[in-house]
Protein backbone atom coordinates (compact mmCIF):
# COMPACT_ATOMS: atom_id res chain seq x y z
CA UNK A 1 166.03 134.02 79.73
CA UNK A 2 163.43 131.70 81.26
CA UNK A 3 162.24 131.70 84.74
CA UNK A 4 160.00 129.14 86.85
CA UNK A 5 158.58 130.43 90.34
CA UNK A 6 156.53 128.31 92.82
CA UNK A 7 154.69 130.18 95.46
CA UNK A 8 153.78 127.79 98.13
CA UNK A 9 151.79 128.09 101.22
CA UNK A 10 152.27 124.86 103.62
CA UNK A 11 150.12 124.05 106.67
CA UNK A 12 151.98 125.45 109.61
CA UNK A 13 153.51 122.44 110.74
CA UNK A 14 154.70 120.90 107.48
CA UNK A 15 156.54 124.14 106.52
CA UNK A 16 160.20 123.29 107.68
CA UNK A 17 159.62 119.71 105.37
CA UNK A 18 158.33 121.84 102.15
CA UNK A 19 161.45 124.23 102.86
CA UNK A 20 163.90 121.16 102.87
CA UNK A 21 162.06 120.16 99.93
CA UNK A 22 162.40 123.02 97.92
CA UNK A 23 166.26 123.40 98.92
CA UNK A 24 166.86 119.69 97.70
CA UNK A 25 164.62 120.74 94.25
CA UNK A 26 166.91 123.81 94.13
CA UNK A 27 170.47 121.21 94.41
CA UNK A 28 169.79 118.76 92.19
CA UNK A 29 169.63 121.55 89.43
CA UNK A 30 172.74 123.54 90.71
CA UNK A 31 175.36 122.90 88.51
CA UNK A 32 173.35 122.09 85.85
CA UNK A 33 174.80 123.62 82.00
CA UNK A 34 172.67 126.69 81.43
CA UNK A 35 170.97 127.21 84.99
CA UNK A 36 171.75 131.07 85.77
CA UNK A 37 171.27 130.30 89.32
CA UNK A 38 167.99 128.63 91.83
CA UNK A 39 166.64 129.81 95.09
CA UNK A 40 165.09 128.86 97.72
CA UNK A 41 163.24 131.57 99.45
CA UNK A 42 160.93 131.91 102.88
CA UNK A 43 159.40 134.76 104.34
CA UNK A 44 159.94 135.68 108.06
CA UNK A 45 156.93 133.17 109.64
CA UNK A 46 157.34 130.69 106.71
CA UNK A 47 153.88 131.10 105.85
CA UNK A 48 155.28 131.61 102.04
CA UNK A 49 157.64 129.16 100.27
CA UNK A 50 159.25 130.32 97.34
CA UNK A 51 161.24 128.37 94.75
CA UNK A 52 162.58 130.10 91.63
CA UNK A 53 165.06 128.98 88.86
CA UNK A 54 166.61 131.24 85.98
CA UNK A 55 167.61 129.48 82.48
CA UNK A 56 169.13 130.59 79.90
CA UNK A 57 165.71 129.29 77.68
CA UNK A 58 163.08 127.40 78.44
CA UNK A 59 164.48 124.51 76.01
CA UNK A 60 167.16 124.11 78.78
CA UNK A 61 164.63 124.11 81.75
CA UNK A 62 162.69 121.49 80.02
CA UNK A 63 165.93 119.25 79.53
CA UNK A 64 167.30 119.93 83.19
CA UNK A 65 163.88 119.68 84.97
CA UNK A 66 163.71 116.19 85.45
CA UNK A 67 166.26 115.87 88.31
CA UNK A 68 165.01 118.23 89.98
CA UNK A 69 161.91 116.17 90.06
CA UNK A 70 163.33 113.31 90.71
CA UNK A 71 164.88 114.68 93.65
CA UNK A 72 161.67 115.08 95.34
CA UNK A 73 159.39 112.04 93.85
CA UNK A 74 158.61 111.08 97.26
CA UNK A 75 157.70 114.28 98.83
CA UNK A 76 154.36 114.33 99.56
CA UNK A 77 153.25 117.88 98.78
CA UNK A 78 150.00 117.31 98.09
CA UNK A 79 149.53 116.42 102.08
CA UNK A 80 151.67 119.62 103.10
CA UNK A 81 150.35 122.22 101.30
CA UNK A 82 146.17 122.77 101.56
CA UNK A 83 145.88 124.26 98.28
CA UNK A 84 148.63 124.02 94.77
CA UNK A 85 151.23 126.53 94.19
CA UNK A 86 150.90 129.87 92.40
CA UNK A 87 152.95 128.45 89.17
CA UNK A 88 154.63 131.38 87.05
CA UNK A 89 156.37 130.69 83.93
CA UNK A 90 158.39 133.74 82.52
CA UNK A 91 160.36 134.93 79.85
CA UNK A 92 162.16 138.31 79.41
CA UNK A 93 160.12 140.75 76.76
């Protein structure tokens, strides 16, 4: 099992576009062969953005990832978010 989680932190006012974002990130994979399941995750003020996807390997993340990106090509993150997302890459022990 293989999963990917992106903590973000958006600038107050560009949180509600990073969320939509994140949601359209987490549909273009759903569906996907071998994608245990996505989320898309806020807490209570939206201060914290949290995307997370489950594989069944990481072989099958790195064939399925580019919708995903594709998806949000456009999205200017870099502009919403003041500093880059806590990236986590894991894999059951």
């Amino acid at each position: 099992m293989y999963i990917r989680m992106a903590i973000h932190r958006p600038r107050p006012d560009k949180a509600d576009l990073f969320l939509d974002s994140i949601r359209r990130f987490k549909a273009a994979q759903t569906g996907l062969p071998d994608l245990v399941n996505a989320f898309a995750l806020a807490d209570e003020k939206k201060e914290r953005l949290v995307g997370i996807a489950i594989w069944e390997s990481k072989e099958h993340f790195e064939r399925g990832i580019d919708m995903a990106r594709e998806a949000i090509k456009n999205d200017p993150h870099d502009e919403w978010e003041d500093n880059p997302p806590e990236m986590f890459e894991l894999e059951e022990a």
